[in-house]
Protein backbone atom coordinates (compact mmCIF):
# COMPACT_ATOMS: atom_id res chain seq x y z
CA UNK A 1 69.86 101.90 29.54
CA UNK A 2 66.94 99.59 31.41
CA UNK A 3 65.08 100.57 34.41
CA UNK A 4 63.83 97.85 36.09
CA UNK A 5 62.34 97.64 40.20
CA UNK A 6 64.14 96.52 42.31
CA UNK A 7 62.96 93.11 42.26
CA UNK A 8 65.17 90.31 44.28
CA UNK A 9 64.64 86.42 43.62
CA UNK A 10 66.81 85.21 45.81
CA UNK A 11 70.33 85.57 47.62
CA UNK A 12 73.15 85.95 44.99
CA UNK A 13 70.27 85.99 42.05
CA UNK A 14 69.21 88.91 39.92
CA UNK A 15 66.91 89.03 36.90
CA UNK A 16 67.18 91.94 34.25
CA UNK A 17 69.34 94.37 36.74
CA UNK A 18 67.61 93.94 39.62
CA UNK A 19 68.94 94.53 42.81
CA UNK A 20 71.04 92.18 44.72
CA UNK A 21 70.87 90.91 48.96
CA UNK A 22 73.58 92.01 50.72
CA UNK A 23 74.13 90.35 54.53
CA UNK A 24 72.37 92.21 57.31
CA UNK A 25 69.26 93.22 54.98
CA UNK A 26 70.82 95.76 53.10
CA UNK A 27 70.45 95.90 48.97
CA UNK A 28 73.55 96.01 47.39
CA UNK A 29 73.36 97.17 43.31
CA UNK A 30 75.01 95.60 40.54
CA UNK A 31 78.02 97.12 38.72
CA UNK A 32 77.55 100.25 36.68
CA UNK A 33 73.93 100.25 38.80
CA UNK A 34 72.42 103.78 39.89
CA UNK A 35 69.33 103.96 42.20
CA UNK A 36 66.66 106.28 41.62
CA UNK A 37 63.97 106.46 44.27
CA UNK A 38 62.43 102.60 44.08
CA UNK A 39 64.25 101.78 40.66
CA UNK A 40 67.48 100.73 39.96
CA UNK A 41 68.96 101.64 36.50
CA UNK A 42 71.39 99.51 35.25
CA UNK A 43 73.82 100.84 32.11
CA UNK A 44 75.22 98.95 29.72
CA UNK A 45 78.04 99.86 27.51
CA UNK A 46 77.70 97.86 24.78
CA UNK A 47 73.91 98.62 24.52
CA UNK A 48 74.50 102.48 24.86
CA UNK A 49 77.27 102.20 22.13
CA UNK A 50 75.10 100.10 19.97
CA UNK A 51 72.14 102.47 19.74
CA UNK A 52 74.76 105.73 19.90
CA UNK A 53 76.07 104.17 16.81
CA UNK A 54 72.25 103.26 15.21
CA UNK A 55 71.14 106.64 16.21
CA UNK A 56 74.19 107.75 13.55
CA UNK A 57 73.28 106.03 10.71
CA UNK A 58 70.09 106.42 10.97
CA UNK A 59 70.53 110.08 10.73
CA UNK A 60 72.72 109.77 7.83
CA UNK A 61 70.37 107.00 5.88
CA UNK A 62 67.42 110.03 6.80
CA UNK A 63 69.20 113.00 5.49
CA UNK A 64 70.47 111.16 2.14
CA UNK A 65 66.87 110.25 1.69
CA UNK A 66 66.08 113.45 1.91
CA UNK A 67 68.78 114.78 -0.11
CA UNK A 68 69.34 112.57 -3.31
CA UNK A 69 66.65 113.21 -5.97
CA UNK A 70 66.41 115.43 -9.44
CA UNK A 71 67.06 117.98 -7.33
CA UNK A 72 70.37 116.52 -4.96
CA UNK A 73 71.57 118.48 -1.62
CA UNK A 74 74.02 117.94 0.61
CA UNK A 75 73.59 116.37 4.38
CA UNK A 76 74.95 119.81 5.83
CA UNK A 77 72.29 121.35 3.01
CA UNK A 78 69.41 119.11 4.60
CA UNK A 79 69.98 119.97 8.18
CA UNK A 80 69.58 123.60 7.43
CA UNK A 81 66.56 123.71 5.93
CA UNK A 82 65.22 121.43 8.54
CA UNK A 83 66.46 123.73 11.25
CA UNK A 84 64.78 126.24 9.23
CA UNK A 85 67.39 127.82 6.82
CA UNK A 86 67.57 127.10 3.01
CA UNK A 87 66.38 128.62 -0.31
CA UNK A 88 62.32 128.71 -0.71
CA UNK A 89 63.14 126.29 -3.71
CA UNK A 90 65.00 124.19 -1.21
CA UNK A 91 62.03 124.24 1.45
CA UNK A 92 59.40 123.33 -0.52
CA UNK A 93 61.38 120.24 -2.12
CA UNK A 94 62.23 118.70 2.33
CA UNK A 95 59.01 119.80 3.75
CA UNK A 96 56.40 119.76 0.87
CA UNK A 97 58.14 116.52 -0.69
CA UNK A 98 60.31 114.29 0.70
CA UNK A 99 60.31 114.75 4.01
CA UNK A 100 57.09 113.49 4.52
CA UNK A 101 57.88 109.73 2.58
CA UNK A 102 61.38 109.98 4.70
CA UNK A 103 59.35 110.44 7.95
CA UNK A 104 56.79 107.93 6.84
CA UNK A 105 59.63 105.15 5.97
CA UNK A 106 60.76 105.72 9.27
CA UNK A 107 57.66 105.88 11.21
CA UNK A 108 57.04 102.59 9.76
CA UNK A 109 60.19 100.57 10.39
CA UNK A 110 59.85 101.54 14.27
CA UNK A 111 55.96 100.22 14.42
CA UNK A 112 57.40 97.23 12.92
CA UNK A 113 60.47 96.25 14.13
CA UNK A 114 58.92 97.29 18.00
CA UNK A 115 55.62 94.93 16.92
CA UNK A 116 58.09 91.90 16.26
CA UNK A 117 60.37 92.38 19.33
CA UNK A 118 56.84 92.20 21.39
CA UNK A 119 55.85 88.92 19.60
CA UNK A 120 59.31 87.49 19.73
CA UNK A 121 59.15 88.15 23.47
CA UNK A 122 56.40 86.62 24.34
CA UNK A 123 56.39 83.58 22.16
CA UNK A 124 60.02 83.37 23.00
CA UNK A 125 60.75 82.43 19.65
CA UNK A 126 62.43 84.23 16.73
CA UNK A 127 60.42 83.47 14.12
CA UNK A 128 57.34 85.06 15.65
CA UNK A 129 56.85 88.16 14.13
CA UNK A 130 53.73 89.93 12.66
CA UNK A 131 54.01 88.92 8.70
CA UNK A 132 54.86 85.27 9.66
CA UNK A 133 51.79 85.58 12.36
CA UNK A 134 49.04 86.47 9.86
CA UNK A 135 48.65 90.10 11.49
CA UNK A 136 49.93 91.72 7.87
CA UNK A 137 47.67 89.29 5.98
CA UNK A 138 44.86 90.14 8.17
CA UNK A 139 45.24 93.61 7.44
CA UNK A 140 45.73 93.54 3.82
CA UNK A 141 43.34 91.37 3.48
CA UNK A 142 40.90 93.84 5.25
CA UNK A 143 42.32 96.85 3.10
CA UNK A 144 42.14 95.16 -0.21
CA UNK A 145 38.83 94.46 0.58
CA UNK A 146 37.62 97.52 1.21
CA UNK A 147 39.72 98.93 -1.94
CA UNK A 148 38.63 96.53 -4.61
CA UNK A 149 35.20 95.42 -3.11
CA UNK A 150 34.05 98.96 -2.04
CA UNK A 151 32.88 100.62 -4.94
CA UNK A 152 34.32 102.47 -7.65
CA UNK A 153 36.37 105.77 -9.21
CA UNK A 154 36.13 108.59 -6.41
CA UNK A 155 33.97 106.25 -3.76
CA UNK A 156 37.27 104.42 -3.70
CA UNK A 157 39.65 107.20 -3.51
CA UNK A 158 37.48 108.65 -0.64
CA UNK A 159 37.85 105.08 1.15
CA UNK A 160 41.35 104.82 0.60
CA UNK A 161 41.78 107.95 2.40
CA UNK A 162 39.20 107.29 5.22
CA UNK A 163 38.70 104.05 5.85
CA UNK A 164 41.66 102.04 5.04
CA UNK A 165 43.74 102.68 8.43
CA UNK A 166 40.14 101.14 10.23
CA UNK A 167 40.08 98.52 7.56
CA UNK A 168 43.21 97.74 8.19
CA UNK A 169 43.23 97.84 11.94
CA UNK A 170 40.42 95.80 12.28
CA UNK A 171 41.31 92.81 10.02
CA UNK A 172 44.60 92.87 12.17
CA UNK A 173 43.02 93.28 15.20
CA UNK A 174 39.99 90.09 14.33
CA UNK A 175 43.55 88.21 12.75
CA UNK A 176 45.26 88.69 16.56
CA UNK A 177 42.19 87.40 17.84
CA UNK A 178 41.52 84.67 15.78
CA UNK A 179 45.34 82.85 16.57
CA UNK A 180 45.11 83.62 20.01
CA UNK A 181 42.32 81.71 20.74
CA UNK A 182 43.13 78.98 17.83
CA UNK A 183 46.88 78.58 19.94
CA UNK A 184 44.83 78.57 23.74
CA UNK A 185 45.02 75.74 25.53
CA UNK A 186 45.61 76.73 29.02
CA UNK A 187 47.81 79.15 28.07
CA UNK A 188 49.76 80.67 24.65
CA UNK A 189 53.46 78.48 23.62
CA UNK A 190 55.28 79.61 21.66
CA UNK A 191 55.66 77.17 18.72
CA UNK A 192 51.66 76.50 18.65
CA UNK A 193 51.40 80.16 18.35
CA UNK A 194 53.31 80.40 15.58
CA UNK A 195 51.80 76.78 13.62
CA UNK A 196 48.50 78.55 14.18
CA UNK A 197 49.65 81.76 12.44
CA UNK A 198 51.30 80.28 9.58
CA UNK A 199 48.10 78.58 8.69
CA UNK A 200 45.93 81.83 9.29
CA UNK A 201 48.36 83.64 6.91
CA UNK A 202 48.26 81.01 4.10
CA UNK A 203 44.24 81.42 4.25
CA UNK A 204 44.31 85.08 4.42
CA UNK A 205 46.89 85.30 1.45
CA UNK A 206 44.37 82.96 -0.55
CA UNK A 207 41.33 85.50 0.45
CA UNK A 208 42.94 88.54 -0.72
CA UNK A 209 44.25 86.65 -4.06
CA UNK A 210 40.47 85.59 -4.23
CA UNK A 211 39.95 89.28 -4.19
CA UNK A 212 42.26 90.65 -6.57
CA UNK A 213 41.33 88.16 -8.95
CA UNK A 214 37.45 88.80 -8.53
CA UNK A 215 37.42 92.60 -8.56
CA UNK A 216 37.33 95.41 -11.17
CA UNK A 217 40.80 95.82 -12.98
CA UNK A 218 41.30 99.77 -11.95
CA UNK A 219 40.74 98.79 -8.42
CA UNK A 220 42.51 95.80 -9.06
CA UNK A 221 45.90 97.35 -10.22
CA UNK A 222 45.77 100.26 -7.30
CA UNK A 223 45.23 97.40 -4.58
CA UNK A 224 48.27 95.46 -6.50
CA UNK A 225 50.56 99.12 -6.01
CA UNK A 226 49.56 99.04 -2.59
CA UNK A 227 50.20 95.97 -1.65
CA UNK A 228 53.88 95.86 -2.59
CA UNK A 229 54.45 97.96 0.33
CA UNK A 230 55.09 101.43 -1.14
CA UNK A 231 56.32 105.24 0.68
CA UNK A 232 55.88 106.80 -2.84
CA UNK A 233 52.40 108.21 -2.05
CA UNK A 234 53.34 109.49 1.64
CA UNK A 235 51.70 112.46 2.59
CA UNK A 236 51.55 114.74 6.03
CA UNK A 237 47.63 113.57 6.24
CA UNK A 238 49.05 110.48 6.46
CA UNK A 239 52.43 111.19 8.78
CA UNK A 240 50.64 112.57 11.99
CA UNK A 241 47.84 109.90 12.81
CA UNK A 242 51.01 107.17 11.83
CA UNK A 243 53.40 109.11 14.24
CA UNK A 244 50.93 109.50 17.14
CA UNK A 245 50.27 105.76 16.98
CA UNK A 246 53.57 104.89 16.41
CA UNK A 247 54.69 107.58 19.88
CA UNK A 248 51.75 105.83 22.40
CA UNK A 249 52.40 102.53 21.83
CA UNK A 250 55.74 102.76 21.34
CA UNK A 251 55.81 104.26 24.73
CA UNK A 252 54.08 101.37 26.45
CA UNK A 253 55.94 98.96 25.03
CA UNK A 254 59.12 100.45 26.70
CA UNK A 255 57.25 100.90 30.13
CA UNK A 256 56.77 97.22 29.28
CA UNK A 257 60.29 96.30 29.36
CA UNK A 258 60.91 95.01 32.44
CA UNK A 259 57.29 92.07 31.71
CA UNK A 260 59.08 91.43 28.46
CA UNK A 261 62.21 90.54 30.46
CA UNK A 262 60.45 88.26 32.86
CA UNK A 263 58.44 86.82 30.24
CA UNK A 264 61.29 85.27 28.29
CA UNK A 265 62.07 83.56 31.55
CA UNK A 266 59.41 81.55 30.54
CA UNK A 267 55.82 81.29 32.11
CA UNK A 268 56.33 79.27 35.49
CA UNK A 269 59.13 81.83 36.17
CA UNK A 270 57.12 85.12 34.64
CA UNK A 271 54.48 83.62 37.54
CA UNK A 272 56.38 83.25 40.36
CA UNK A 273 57.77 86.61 39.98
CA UNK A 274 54.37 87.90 40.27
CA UNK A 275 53.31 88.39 36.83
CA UNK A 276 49.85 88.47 35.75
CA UNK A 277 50.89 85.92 32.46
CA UNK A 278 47.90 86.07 30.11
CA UNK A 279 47.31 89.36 30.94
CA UNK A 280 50.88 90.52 30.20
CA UNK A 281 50.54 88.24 27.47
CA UNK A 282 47.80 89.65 26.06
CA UNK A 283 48.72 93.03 26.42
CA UNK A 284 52.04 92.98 24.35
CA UNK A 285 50.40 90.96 21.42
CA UNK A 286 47.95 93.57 21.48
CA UNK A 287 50.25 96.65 20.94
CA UNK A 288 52.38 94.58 18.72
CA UNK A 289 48.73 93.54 16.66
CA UNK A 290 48.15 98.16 16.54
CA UNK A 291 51.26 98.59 15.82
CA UNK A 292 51.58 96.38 12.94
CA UNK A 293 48.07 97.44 11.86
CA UNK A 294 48.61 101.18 11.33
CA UNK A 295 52.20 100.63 9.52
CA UNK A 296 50.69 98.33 7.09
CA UNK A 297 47.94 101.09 6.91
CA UNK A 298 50.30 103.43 6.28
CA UNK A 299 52.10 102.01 3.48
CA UNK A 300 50.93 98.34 2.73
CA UNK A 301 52.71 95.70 3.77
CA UNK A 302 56.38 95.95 4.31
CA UNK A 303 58.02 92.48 4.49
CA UNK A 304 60.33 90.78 6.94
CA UNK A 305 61.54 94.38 8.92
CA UNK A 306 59.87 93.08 11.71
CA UNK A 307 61.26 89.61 11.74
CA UNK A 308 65.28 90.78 10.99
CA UNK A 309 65.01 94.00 13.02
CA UNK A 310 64.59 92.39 16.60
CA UNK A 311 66.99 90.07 15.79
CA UNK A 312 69.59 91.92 14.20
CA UNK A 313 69.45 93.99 17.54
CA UNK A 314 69.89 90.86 19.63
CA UNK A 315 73.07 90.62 17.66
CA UNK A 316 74.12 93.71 18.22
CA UNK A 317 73.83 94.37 21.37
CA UNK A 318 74.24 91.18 22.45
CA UNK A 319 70.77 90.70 24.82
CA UNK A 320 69.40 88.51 26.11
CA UNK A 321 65.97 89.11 23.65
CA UNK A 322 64.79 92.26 21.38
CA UNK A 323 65.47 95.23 23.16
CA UNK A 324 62.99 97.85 22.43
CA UNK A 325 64.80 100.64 21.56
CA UNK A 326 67.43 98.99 19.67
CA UNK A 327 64.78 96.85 18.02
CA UNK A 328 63.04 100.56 16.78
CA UNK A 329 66.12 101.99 15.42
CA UNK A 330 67.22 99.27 13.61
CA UNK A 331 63.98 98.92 11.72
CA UNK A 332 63.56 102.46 11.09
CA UNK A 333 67.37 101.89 9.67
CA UNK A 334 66.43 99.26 7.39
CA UNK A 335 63.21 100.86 6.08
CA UNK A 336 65.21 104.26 5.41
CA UNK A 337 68.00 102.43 3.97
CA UNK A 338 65.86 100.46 1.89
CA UNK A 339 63.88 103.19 0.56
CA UNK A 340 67.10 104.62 -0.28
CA UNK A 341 68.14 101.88 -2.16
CA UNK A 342 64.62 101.53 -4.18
CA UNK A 343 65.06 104.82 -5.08
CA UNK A 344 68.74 105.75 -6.40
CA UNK A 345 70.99 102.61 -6.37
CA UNK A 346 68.44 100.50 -8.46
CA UNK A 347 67.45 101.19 -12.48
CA UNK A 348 63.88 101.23 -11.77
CA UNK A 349 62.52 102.97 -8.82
CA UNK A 350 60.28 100.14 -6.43
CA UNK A 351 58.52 99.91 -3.64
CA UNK A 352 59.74 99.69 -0.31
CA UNK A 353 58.29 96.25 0.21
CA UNK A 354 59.73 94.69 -2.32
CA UNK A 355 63.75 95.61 -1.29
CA UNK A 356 62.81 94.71 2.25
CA UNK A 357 61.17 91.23 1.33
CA UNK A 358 64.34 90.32 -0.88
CA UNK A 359 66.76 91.37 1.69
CA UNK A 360 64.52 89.41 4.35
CA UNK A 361 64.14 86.17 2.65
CA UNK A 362 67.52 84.88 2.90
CA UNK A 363 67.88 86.12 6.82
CA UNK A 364 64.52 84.17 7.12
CA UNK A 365 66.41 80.81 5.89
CA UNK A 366 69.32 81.85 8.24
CA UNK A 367 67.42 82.01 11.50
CA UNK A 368 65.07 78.15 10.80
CA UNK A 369 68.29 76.77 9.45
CA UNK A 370 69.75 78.41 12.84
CA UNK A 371 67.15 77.29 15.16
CA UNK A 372 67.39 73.76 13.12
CA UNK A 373 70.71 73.18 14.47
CA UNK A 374 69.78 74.42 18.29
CA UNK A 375 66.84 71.58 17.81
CA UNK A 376 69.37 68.71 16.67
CA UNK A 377 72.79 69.08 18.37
């Protein structure tokens, strides 16, 4: 469902469900259209049934998650202890245990897959997403940093615990900066935007290398944990500042849905329908840079979810760009799921980051070889 103003361009024209000119004045809605006060909400099926259907899953990937372990329940076993039934044995394994690295896996695979539908959307390119950017980089970078660089033994500990969400925030936030201004000129493209990240995220992968290579080996090999991207060590200290973050921003970026929708019109368009561009702009790269910035913080850096998430929802539900909500659940779908997977189909437990890059890599070669055919036919 999309609520949108009712917003008219022109007789027999509407953009994103908004309302159309009927002769003599009147507005006359589109097709499965309902008015509420000075918006116009516009359903679609397909959409509803798509996220119905993610919503599912992701319940079942979350309660397996939960459930599967040394100590294995049942789904119907899971949702009664989290409705508050259940042995004390049985409580102390969901709440104390694994429903905190569930919660966190899923936390995470919204802030990511929302932060790439946001730089998708306004680069109007696919391939724009947050780890191909340089954002990630520039927050490991920033966290590894402050990890191996910092000091020593329980100085570090005290760091990881403290500073590395600020750490990490701020070498995302100075990396956002950095390629927005590098990819200005009278305005952001897409493709520049992207050429400019690439190259940030080549440097920033060299820095922390320089890092890891430079620093003291027991610093060293807990940077080298973290940076695989890992849920293992998920705490609630770490699950409410994650899902506060994750619940603001998440909510401005759907209040946003309606500038994302006029800002894949592209920017003459996004103008003439009254649209403030590099402020718009600026704003979605800016929750998509936070956003980014406190899941790596949360976890380290989970590869390609927020590249295939947005698109895989495209695909889905058959839009016209990554929609928001659709976007969220499938990420926190394929973080679950791969967490899952790390932890009970393969012989070794691994981190999260690790399933998620190797699933990601080939869907990364789909979408240039993809876009490589748009370019040439």
């Amino acid at each position: 469902m999309t609520t949108t103003p009712n917003t008219t361009i022109g007789a027999g024209a509407t953009t994103h469900g908004a309302a159309l000119p009927a002769p003599g004045g009147h507005t006359r809605l589109p097709r499965r259209a309902l008015r509420v006060g000075p918006l116009s909400v516009v359903l679609r099926p397909l959409a509803i049934g798509v996220n119905l259907a993610l919503l599912a899953a992701l319940v079942v990937l979350f309660c397996l998650e939960i459930g599967l372990g040394d100590y294995p329940m049942s789904i119907p076993e899971v949702l009664a202890v989290l409705a508050g039934g259940g042995t004390r044995a049985q409580q102390f394994i969901v709440h104390d245990l694994r429903l905190p690295r569930a919660l966190t896996a899923l936390l995470i695979g919204v802030a990511l897959a929302i932060a790439g539908a946001l730089t998708q959307s306004v680069s109007r390119n696919p391939l724009a997403s947050p780890d191909i950017l340089g954002i990630t980089a520039g927050a490991s970078a920033a966290a590894v940093a402050l990890l191996v660089l910092g000091g020593g033994g329980a100085f570090v500990g005290a760091l990881a615990m403290l500073g590395l969400p600020l750490a990490a925030l701020a070498g995302a936030l100075a990396t956002g900066a950095a390629i927005y201004l590098l990819s200005w000129r009278r305005g952001v493209e897409g493709y520049r935007l992207i050429l400019v990240g690439i190259g940030i995220n080549a440097m920033l992968v060299a820095v922390t290398g320089w890092v890891m290579v430079s620093g003291d080996i027991n610093d060293v090999s807990r940077a080298q944990v973290w940076l695989n991207g890992s849920v293992a060590s998920a705490n609630w200290s770490a699950v409410w500042p994650l899902a506060v973050a994750v619940a603001v921003l998440g909510a401005i970026a759907l209040a946003g849905t309606f500038t994302l929708g006029v800002l894949r019109l592209g920017d003459e368009n996004a103008a003439s329908l009254g649209i403030r561009l590099q402020a718009a702009q600026g704003a979605m790269l800016l929750v998509a840079v936070v956003l980014a910035a406190v899941a790596t913080a949360a976890a380290g850096p989970v590869g390609f979810v927020a590249l295939a998430a947005p698109q895989i929802a495209v695909r889905l539900t058959r839009a016209s760009g990554p929609p928001v909500v659709a976007s969220a659940l499938t990420g926190a779908v394929l973080v679950v799921g791969a967490d899952l997977i790390a932890r009970t189909v393969l012989p070794v437990e691994l981190p999260v980051g690790i399933v998620t890059s190797a699933l990601g890599g080939p869907f990364l070669l789909y979408l240039l070889v993809r876009n490589n055919r748009k370019v040439t036919a």
